[in-house]
Protein backbone atom coordinates (compact mmCIF):
# COMPACT_ATOMS: atom_id res chain seq x y z
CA UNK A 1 137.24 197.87 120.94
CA UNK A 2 134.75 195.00 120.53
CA UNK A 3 137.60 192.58 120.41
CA UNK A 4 138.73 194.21 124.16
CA UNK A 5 134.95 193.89 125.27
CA UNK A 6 135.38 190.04 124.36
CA UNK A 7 138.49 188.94 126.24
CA UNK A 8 137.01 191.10 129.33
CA UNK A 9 133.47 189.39 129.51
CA UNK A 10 135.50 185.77 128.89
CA UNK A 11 137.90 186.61 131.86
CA UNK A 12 134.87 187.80 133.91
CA UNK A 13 133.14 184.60 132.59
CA UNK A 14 136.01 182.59 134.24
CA UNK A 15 136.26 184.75 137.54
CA UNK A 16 132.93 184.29 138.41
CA UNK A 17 133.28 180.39 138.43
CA UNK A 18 136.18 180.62 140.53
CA UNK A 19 134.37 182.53 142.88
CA UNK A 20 132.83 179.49 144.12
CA UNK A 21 134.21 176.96 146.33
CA UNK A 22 135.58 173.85 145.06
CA UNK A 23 133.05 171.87 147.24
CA UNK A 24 130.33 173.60 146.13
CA UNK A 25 131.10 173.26 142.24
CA UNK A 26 131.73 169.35 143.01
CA UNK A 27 128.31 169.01 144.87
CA UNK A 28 126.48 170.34 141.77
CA UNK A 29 128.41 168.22 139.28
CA UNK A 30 127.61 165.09 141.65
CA UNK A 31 124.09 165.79 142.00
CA UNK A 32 123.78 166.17 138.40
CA UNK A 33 124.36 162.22 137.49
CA UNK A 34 122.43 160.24 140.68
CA UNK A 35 123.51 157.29 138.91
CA UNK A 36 127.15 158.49 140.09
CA UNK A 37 126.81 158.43 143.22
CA UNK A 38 125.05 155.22 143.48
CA UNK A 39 128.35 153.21 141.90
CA UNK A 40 130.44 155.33 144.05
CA UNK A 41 128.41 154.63 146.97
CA UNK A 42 128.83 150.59 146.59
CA UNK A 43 132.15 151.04 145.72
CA UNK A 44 132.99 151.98 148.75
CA UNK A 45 131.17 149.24 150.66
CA UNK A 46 132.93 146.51 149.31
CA UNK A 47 136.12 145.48 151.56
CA UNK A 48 138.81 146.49 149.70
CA UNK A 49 141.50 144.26 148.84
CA UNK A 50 144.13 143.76 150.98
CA UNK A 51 148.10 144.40 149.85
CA UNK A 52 149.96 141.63 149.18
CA UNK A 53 152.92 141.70 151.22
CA UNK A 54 156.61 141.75 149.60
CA UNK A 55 158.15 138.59 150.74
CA UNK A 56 161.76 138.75 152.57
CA UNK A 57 165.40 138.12 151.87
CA UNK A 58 167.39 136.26 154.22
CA UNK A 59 168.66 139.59 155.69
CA UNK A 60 165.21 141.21 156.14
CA UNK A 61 164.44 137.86 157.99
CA UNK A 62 167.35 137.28 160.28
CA UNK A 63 167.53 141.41 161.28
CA UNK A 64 164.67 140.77 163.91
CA UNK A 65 166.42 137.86 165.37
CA UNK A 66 168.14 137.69 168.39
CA UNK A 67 172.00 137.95 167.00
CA UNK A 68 171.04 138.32 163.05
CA UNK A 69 169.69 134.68 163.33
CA UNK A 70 172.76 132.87 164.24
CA UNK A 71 171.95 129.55 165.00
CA UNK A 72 168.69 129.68 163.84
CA UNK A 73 166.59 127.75 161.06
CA UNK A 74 165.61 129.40 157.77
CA UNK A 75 164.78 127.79 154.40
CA UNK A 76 163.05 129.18 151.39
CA UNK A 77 159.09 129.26 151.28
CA UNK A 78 158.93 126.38 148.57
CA UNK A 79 161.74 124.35 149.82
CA UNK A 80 160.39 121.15 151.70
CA UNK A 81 162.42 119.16 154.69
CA UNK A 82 165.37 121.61 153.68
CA UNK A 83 166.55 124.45 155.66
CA UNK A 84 169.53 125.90 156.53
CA UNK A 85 170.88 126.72 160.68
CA UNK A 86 172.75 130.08 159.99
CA UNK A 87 176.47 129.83 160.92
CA UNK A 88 177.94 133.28 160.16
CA UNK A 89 176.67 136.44 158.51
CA UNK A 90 178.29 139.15 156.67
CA UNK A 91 176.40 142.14 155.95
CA UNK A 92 176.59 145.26 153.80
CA UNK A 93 176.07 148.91 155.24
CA UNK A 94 172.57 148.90 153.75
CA UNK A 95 171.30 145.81 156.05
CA UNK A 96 169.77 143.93 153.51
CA UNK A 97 172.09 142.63 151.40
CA UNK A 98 175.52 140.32 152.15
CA UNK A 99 176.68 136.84 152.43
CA UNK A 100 175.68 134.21 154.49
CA UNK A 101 176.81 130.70 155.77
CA UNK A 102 175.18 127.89 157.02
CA UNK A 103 175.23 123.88 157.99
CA UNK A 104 172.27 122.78 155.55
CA UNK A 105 169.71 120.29 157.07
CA UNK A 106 168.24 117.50 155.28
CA UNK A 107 165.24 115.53 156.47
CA UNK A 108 166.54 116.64 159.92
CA UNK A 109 169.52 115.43 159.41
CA UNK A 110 172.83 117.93 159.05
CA UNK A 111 175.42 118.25 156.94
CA UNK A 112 179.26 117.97 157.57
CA UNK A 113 180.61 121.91 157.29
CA UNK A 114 178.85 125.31 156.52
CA UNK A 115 178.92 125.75 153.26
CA UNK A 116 177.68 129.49 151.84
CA UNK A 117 174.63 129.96 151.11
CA UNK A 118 172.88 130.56 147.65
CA UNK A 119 170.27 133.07 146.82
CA UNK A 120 170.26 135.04 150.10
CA UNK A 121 169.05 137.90 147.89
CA UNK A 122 165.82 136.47 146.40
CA UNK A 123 162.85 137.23 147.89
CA UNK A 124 161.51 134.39 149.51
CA UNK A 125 162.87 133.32 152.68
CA UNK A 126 161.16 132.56 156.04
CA UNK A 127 162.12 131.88 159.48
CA UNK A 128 161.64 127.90 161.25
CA UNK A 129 160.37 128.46 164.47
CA UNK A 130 159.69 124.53 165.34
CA UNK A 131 163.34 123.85 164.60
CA UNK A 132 165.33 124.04 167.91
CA UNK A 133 168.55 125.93 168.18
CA UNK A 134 171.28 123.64 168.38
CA UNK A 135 172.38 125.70 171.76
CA UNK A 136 169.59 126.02 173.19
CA UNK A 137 168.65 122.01 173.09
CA UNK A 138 172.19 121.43 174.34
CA UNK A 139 171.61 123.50 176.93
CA UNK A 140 168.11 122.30 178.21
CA UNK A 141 169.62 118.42 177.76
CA UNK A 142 172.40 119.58 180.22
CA UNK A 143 169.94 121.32 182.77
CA UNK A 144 167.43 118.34 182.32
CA UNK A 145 170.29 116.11 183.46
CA UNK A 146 171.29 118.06 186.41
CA UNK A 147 167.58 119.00 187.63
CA UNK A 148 167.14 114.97 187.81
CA UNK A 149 170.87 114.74 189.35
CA UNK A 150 169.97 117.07 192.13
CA UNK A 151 166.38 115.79 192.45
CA UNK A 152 167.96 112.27 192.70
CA UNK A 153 169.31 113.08 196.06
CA UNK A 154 166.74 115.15 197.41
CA UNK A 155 164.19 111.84 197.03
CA UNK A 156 166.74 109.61 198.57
């Protein structure tokens, strides 16, 4: 019987703590330690660190292109006067992995045929903005010439 009296006044021990809502029981354990709350307190005030952002395969890179980047300039973040003017893409259902093929650019200057490109996979890859698309200089050559053909005649 006394062993029966035990377990009962240890469950009603336990009960009555429950009783109480969470909040409360964490107020009283916070205001307990001041100290606590002091470190949590600054912790909170300093700016938090910001995520480093996961760098980009080619594919991740060329997906918010106009036509997956074709024609475009990419090289690899450490890579320096190299980069590569995408020629053809082939992609995997996932969208982030697949081959790639390009006319590689040295110093400016290009190379004689696509060749495929290496580590399209690794994690490092950015996009050239200041590097013209070879179509779209062609194009503004040939509608520079004719805007100073027609203006030409206009003036005379």
């Amino acid at each position: 019987m006394a062993m029966a009296m035990g377990t009962k006044l240890a469950t009603f021990r336990s009960y009555s703590l429950l009783r109480f809502p969470l909040s409360f029981i964490r107020t009283l354990s916070t205001s307990a330690s001041p100290s606590a709350s002091v470190s949590s307190s600054a912790a909170s005030e300093s700016p938090k660190k910001s995520k480093r952002r996961k760098k980009k395969n080619l594919f991740e890179v060329a997906q918010f292109l106009p036509n997956w980047g074709i024609g475009y300039h990419m090289a690899k973040t450490h890579w320096k006067e190299v980069s590569y003017e995408i020629t053809k893409i082939n992609l995997y259902k996932d969208g982030r992995h697949g081959k790639a093929w390009g006319i590689a650019y040295k110093n400016g200057l290009p190379a004689n045929a696509p060749k495929k490109i290496s580590g399209v996979h690794k994690r490092c890859w950015r996009y050239l903005p200041d590097v013209v698309k070879a179509s779209e200089s062609s194009q503004n050559l040939a509608n520079s010439t004719n805007n100073d053909l027609k203006v030409e005649p206009q003036a005379s």
